[in-house]
N, C-alpha and C. Protein backbone atom coordinates (compact mmCIF):
# COMPACT_ATOMS: atom_id res chain seq x y z
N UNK A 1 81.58 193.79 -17.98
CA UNK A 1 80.22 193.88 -17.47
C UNK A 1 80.22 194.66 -16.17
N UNK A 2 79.12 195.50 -15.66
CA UNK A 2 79.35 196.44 -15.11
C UNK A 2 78.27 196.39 -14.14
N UNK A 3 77.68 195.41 -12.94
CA UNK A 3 77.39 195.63 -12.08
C UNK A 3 76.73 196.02 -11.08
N UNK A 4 75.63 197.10 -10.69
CA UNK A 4 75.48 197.62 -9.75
C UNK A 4 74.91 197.55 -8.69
N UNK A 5 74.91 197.58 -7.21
CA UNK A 5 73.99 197.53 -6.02
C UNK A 5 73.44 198.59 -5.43
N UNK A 6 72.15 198.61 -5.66
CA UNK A 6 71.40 199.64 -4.78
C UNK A 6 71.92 199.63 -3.23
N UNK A 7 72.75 200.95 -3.18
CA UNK A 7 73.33 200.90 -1.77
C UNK A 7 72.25 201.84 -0.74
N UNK A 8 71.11 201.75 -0.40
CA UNK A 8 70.59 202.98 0.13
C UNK A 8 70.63 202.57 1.18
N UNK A 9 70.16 200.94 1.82
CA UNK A 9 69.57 200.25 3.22
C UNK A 9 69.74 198.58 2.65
N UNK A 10 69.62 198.24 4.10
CA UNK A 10 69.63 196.39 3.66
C UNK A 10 71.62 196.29 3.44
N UNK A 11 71.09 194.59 3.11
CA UNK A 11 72.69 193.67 2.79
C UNK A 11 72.91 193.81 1.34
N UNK A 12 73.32 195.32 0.86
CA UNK A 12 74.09 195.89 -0.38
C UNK A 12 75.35 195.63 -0.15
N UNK A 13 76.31 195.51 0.80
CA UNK A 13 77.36 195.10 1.02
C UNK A 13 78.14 193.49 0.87
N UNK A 14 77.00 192.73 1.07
CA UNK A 14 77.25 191.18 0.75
C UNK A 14 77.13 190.94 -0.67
N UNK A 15 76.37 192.06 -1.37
CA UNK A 15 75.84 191.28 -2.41
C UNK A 15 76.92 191.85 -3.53
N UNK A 16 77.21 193.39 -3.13
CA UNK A 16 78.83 193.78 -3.50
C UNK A 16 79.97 192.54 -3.94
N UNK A 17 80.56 192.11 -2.09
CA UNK A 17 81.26 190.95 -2.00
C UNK A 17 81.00 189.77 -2.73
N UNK A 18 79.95 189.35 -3.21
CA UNK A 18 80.12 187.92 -4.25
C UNK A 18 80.04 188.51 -5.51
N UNK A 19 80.15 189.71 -5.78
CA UNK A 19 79.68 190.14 -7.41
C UNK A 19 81.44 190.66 -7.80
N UNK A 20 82.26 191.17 -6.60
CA UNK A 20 83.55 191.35 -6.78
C UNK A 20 84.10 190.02 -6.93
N UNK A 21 84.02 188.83 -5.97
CA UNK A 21 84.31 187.61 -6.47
C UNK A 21 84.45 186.82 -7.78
N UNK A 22 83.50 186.97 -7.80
CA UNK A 22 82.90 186.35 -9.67
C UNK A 22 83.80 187.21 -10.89
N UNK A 23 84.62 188.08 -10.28
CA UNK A 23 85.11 189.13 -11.68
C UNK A 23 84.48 190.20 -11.94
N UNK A 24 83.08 190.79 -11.38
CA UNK A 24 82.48 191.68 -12.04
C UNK A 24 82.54 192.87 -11.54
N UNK A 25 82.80 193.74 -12.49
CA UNK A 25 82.78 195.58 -12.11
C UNK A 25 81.75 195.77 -11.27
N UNK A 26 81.68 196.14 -10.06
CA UNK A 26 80.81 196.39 -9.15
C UNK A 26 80.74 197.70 -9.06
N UNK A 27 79.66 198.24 -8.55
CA UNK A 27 79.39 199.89 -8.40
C UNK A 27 78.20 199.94 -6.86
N UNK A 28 78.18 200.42 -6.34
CA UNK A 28 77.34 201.06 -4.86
C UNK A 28 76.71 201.92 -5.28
N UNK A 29 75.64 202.11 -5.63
CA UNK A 29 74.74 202.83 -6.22
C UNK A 29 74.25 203.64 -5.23
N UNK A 30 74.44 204.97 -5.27
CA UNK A 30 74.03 205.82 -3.84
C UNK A 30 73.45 206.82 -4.63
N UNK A 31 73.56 207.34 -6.02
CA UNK A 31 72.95 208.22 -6.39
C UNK A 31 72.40 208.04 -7.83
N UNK A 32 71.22 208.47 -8.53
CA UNK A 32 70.63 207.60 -9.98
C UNK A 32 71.46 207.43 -10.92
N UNK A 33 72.57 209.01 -11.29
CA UNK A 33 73.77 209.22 -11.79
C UNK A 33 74.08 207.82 -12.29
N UNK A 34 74.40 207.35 -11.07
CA UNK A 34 75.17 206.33 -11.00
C UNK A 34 74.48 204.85 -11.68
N UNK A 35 73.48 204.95 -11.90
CA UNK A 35 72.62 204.09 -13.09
C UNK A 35 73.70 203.60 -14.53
N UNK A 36 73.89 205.10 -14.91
CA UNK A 36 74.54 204.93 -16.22
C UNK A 36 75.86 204.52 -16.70
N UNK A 37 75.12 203.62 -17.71
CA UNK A 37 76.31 202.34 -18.05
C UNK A 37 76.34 200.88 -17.61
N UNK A 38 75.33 200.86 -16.58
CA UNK A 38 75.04 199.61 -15.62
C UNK A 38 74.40 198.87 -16.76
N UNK A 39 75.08 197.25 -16.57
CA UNK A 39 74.38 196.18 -17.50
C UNK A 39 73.36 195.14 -16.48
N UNK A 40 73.69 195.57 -15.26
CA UNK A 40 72.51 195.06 -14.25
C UNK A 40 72.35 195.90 -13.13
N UNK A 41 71.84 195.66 -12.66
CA UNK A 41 71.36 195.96 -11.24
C UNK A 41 70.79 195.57 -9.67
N UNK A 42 71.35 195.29 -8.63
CA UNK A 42 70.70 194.42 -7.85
C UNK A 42 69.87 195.69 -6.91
N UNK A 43 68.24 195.16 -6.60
CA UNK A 43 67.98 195.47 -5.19
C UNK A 43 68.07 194.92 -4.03
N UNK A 44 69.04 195.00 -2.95
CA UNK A 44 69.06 193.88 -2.02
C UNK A 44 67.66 193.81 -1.01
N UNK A 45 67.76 193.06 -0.43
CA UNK A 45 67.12 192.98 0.95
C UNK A 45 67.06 193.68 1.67
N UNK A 46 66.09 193.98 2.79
CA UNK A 46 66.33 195.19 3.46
C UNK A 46 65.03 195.39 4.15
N UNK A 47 64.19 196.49 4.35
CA UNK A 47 63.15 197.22 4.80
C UNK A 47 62.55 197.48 3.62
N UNK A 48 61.72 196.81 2.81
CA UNK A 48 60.64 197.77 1.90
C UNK A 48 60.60 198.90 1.89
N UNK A 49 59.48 199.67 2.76
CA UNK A 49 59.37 200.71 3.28
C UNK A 49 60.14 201.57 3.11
N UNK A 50 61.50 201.33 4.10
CA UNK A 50 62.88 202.88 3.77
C UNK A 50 63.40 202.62 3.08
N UNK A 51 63.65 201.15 1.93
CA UNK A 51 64.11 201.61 0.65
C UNK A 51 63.07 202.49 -0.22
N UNK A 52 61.90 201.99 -0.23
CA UNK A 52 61.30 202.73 -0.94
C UNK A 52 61.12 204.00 -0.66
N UNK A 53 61.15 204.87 0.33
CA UNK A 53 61.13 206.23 0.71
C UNK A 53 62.40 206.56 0.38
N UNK A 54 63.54 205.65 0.45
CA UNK A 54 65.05 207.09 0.29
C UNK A 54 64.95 206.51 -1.55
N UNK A 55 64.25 205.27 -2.41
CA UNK A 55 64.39 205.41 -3.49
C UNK A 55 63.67 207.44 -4.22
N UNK A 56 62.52 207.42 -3.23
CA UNK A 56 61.54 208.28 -3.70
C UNK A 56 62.43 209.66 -3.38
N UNK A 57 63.02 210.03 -2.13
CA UNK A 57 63.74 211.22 -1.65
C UNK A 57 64.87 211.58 -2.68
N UNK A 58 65.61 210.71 -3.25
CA UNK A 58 66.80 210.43 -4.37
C UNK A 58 66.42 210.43 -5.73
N UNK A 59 65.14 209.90 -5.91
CA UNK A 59 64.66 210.18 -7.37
C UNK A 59 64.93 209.15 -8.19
N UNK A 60 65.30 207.42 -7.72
CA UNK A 60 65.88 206.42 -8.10
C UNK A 60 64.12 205.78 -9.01
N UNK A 61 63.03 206.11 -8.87
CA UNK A 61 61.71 205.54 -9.27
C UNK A 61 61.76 205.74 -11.02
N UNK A 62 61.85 206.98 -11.53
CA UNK A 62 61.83 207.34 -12.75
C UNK A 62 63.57 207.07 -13.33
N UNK A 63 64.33 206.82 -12.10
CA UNK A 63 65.78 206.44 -12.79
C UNK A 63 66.00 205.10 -13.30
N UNK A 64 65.89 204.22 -12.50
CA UNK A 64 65.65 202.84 -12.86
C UNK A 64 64.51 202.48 -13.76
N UNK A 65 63.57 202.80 -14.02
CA UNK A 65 63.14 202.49 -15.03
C UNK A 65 63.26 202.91 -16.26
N UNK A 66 63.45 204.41 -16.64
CA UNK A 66 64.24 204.28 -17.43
C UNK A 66 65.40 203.93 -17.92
N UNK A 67 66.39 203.06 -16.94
CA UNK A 67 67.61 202.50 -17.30
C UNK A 67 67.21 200.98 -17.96
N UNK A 68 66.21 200.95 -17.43
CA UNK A 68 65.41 199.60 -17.88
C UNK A 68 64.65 199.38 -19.10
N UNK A 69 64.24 200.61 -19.03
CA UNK A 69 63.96 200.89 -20.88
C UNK A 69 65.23 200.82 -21.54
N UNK A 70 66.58 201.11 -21.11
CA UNK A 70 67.56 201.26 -22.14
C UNK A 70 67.88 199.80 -22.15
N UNK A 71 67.79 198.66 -21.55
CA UNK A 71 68.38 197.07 -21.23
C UNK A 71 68.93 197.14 -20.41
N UNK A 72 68.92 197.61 -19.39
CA UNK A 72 69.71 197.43 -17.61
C UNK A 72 68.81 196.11 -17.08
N UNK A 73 69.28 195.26 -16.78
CA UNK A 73 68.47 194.03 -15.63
C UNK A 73 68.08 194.78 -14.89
N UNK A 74 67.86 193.78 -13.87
CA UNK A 74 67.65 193.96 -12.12
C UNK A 74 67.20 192.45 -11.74
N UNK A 75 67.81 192.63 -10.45
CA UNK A 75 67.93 191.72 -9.97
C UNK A 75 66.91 191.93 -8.24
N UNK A 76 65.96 191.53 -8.27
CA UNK A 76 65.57 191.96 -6.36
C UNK A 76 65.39 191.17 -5.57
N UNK A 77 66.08 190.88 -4.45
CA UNK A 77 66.31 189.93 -3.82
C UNK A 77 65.25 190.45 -2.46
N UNK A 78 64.28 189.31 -1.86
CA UNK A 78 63.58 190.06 -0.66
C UNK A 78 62.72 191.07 -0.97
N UNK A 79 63.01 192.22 -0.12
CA UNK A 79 62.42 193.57 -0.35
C UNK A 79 62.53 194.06 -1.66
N UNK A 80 63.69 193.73 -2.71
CA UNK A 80 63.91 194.18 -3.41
C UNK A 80 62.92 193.60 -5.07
N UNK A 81 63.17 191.75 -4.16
CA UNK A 81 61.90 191.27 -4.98
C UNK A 81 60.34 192.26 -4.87
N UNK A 82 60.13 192.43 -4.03
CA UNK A 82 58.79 193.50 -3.60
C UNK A 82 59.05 194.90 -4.23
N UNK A 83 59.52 195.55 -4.23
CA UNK A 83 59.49 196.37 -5.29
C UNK A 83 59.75 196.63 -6.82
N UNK A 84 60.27 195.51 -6.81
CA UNK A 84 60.33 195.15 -8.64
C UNK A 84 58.92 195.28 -8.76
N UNK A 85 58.03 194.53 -8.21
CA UNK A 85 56.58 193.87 -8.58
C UNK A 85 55.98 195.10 -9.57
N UNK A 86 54.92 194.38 -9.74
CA UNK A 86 53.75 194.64 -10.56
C UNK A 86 53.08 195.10 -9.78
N UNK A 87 52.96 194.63 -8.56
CA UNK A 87 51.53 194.61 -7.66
C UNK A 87 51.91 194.11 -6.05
N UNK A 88 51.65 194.94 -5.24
CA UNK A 88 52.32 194.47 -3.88
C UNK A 88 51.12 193.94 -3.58
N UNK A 89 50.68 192.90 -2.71
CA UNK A 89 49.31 192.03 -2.47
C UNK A 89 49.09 193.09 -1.07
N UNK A 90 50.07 192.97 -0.53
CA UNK A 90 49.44 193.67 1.06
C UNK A 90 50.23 195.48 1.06
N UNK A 91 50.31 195.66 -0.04
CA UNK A 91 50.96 197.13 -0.28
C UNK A 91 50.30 198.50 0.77
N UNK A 92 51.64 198.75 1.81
CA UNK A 92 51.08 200.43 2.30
C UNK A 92 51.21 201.17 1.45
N UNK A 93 50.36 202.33 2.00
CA UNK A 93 50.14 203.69 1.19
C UNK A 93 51.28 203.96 0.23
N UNK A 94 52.63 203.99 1.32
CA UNK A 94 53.73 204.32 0.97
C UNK A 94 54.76 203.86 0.42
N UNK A 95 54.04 202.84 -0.32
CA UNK A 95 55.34 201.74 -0.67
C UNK A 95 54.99 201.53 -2.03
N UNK A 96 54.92 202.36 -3.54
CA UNK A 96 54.83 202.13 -4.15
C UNK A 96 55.79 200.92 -5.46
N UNK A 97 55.49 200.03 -5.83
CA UNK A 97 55.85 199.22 -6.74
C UNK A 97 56.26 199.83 -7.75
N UNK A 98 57.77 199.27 -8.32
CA UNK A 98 58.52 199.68 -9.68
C UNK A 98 57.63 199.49 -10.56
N UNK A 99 56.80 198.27 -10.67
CA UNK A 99 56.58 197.69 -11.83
C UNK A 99 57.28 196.94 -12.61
N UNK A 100 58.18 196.73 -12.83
CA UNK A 100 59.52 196.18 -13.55
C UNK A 100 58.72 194.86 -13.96
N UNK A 101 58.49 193.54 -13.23
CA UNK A 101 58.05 192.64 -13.73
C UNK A 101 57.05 192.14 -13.05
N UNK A 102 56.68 191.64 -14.31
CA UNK A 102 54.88 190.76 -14.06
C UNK A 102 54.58 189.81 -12.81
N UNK A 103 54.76 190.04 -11.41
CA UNK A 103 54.77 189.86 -10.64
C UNK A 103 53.83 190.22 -9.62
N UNK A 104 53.43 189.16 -8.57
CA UNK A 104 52.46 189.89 -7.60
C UNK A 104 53.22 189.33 -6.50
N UNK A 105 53.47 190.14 -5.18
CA UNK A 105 54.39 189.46 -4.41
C UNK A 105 53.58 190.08 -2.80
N UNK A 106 53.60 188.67 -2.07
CA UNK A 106 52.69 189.68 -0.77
C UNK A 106 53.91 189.57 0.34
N UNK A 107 54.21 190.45 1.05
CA UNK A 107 54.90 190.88 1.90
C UNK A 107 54.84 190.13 3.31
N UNK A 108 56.08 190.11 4.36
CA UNK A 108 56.03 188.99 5.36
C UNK A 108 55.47 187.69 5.65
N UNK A 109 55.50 187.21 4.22
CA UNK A 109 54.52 186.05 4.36
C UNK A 109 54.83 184.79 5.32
N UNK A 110 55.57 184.72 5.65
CA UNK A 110 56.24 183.65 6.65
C UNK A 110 56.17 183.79 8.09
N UNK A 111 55.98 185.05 8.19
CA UNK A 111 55.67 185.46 9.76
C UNK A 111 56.97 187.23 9.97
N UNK A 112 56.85 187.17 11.16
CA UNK A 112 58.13 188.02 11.66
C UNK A 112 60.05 187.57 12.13
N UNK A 113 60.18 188.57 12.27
CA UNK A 113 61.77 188.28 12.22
C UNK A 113 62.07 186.87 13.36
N UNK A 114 61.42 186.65 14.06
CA UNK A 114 61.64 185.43 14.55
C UNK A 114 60.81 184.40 14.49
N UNK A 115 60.42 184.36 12.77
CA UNK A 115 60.16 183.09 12.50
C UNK A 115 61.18 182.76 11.05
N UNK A 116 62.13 183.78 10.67
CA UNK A 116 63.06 183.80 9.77
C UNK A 116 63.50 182.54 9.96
N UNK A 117 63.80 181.22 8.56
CA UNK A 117 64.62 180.40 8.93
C UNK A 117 65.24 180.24 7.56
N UNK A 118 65.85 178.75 7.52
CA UNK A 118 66.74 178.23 6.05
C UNK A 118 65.93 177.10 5.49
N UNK A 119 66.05 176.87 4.24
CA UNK A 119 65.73 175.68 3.82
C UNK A 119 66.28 175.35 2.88
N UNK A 120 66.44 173.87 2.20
CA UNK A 120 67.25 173.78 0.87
C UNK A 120 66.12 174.44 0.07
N UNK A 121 66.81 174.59 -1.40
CA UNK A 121 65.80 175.11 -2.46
C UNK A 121 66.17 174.49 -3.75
N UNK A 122 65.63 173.65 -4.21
CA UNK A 122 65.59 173.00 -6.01
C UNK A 122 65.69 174.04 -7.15
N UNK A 123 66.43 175.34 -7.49
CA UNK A 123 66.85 176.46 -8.17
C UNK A 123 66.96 175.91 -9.32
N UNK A 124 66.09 176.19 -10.30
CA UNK A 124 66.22 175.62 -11.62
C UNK A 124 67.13 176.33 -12.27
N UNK A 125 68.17 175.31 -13.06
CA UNK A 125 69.83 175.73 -13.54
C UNK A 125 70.28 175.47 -12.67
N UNK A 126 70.60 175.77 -11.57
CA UNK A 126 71.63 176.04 -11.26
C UNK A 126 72.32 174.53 -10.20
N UNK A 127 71.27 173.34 -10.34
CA UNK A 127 72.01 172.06 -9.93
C UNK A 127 71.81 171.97 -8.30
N UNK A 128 72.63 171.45 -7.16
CA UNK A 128 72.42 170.86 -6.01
C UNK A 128 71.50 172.20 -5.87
N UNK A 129 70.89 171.95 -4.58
CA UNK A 129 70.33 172.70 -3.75
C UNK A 129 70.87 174.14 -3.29
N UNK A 130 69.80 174.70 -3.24
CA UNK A 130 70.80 175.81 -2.58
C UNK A 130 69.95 176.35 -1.58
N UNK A 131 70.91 176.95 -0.42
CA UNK A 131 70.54 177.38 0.97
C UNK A 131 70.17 178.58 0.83
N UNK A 132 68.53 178.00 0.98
CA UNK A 132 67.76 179.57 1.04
C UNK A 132 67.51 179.66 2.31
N UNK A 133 67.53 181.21 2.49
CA UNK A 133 67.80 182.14 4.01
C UNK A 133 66.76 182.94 3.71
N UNK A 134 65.53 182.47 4.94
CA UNK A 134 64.54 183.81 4.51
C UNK A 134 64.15 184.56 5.96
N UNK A 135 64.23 185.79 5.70
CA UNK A 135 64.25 186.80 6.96
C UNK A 135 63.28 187.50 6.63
N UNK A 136 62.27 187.56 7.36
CA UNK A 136 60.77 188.58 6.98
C UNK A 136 60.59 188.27 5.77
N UNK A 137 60.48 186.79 4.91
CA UNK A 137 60.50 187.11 3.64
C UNK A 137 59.14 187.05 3.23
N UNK A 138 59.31 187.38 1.82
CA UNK A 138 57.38 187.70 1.07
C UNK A 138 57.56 186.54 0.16
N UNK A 139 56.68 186.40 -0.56
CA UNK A 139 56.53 185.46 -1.55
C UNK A 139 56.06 185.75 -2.92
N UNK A 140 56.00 185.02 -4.12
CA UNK A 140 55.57 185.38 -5.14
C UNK A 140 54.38 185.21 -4.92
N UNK A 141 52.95 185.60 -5.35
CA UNK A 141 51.84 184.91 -5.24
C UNK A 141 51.70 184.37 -6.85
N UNK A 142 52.00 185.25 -7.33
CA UNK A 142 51.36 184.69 -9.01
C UNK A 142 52.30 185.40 -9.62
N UNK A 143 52.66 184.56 -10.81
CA UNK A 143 53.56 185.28 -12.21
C UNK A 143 52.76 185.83 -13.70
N UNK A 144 53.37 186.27 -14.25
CA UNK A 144 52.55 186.62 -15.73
C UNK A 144 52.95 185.77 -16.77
N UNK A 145 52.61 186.06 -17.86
CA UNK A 145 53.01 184.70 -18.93
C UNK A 145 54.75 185.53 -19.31
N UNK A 146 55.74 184.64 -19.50
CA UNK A 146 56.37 184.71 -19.69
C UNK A 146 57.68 184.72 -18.97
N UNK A 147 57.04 184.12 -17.83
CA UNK A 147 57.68 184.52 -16.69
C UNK A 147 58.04 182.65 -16.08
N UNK A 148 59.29 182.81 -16.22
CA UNK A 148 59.44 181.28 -15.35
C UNK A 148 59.63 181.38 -13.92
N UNK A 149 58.90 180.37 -13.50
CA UNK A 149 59.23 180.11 -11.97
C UNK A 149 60.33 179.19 -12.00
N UNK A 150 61.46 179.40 -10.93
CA UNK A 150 62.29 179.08 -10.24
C UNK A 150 62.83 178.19 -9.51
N UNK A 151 62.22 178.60 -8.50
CA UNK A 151 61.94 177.73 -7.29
C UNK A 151 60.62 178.10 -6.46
N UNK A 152 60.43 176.81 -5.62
CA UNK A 152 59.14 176.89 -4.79
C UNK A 152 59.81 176.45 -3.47
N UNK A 153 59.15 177.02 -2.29
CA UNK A 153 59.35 176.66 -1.26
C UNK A 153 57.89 176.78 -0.83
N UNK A 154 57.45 174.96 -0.13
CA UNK A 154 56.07 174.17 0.43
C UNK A 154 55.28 175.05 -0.28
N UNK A 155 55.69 174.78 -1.62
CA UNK A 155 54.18 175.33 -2.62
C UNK A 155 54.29 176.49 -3.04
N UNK A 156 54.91 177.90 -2.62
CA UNK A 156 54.84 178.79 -2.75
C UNK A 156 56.11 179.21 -3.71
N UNK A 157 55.92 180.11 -4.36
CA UNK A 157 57.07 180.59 -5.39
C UNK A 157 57.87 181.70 -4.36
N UNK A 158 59.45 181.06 -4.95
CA UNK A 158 60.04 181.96 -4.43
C UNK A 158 61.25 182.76 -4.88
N UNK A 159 61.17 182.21 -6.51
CA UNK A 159 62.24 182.46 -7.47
C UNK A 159 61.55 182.72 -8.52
N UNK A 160 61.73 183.62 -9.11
CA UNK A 160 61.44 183.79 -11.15
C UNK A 160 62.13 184.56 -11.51
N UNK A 161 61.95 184.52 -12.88
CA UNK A 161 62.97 184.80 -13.81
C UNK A 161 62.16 185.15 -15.12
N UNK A 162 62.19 186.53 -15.45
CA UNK A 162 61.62 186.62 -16.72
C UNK A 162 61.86 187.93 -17.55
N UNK A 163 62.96 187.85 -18.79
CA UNK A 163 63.58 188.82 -19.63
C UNK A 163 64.54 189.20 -18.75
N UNK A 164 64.91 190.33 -18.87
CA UNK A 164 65.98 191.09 -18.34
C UNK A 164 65.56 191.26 -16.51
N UNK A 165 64.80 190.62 -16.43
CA UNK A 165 63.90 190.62 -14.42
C UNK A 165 64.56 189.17 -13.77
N UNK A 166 65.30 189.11 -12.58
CA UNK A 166 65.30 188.16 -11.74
C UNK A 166 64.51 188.66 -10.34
N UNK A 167 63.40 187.86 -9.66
CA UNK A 167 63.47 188.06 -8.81
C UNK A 167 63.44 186.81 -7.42
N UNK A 168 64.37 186.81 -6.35
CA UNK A 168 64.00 186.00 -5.30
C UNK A 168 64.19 186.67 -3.89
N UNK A 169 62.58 185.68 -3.00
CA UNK A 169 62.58 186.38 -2.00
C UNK A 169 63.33 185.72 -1.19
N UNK A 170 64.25 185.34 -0.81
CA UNK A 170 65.38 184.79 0.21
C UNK A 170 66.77 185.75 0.03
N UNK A 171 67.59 185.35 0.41
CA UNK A 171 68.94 186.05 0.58
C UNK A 171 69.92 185.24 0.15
N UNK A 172 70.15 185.57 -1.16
CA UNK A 172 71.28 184.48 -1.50
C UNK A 172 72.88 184.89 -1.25
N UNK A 173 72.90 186.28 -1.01
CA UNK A 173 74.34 186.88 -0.76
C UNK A 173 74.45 186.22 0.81
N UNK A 174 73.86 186.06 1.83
CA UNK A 174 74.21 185.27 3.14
C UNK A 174 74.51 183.62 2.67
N UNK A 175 74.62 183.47 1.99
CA UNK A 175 74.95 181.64 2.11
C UNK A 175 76.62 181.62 1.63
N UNK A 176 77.20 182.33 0.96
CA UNK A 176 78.29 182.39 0.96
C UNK A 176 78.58 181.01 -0.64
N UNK A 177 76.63 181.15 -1.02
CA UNK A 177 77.16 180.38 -2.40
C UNK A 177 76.76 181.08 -3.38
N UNK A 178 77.69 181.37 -4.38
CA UNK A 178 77.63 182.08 -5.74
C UNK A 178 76.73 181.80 -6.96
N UNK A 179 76.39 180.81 -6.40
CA UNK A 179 75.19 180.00 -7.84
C UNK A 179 74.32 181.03 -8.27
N UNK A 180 73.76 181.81 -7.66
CA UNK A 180 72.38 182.36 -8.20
C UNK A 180 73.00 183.67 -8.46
N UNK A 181 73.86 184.33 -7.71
CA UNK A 181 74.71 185.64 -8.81
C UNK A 181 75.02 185.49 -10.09
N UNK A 182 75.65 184.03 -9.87
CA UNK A 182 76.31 183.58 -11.34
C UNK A 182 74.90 183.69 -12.37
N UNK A 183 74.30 183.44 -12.24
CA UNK A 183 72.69 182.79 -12.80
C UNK A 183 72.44 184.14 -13.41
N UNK A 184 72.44 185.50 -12.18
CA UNK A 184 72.11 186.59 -12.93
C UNK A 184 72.79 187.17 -13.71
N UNK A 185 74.48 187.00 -13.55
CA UNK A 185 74.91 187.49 -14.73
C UNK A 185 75.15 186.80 -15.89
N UNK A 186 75.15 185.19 -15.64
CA UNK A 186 74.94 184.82 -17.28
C UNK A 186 74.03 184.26 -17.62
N UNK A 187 73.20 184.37 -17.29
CA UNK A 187 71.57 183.80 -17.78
C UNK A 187 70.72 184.90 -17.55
N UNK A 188 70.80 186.12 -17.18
CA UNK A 188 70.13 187.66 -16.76
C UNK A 188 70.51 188.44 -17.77
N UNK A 189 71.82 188.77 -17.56
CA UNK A 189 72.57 189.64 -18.02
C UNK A 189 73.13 189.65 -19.54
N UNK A 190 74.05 188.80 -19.42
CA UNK A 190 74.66 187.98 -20.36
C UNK A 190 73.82 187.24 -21.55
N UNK A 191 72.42 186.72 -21.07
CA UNK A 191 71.46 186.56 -22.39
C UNK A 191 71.12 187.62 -23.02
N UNK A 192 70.98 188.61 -22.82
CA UNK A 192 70.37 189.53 -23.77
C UNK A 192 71.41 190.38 -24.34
């Protein structure tokens, strides 16, 4: 199984490190090229915004989705959850949405970088709690049919899961626990 992290901006490097852990062919995705053959894909965390401008400068918009037409996952964690979407709720000019999954997700919903905190999270599958880390994070607002929710944090969605789409807005490569990688490659990846 073969891996890949959108390396453009953000914690692509952590999310590298637990995907080499687990056994899996990892790849740093720096150019679309580099799409092919991928049985997943992560977007990490990061800046919305300058991922989405060096996705657009690189030509990664029409790459990834058609890798996604062929059965490539994705996985978007944070920012990366926000550009999977369907629909950005508080979307700039410049920040156009993949589309990838039936998702509406509104951006900084928690406040600014210093109101970033942790909380446990009830992650369906995947058993105890797990330490969600949210930094500028957004939220789901609403899912489409077919689409399971996850987890909630005080009401709000912050995990789903639907077909070959994971998305959560926290940072699961900072906790240093593997549960929800694992999740994407054998309940993401590995199902289909």
């Amino acid at each position: 199984m073969r891996v890949g992290v959108l390396a453009l901006q953000g914690a692509f490097r952590e999310h590298i490190l637990v995907l080499e852990a687990l056994a899996s062919s990892t790849v740093a995705v720096r150019l679309p090229v580099q799409l092919e053959g991928l049985d997943g894909l992560v977007i990490p965390g990061g800046e919305s915004t300058a991922i989405a401008k060096l996705m657009r400068t690189y030509g990664f918009y029409e790459a990834i989705r058609d890798a996604c037409a062929q059965g490539m996952a994705v996985w978007g964690t944070c920012a990366g959850a926000i550009l999977m979407a369907r629909e950005i709720g508080d979307a700039r000019p410049d920040q156009e949405p993949l589309g990838l999954m039936d998702i509406v997700v509104q951006r900084n919903a928690y406040g600014r970088q210093v109101d970033s905190f942790e909380a446990p999270l009830h992650f369906a599958h995947i058993g105890e709690p797990f330490p969600g880390v949210f930094i500028r994070a957004p939220y789901i607002e609403r899912v489409g049919e077919g689409v399971e929710i996850l987890a909630r944090h005080d009401g709000r969605i912050v995990a789903a899961h639907g077909g070959r789409m994971l998305a959560t807005t926290f940072h699961p490569e900072l906790t240093g626990d593997p549960r929800v990688h694992r999740y994407f490659i054998e309940r993401v990846i590995a199902a289909q």
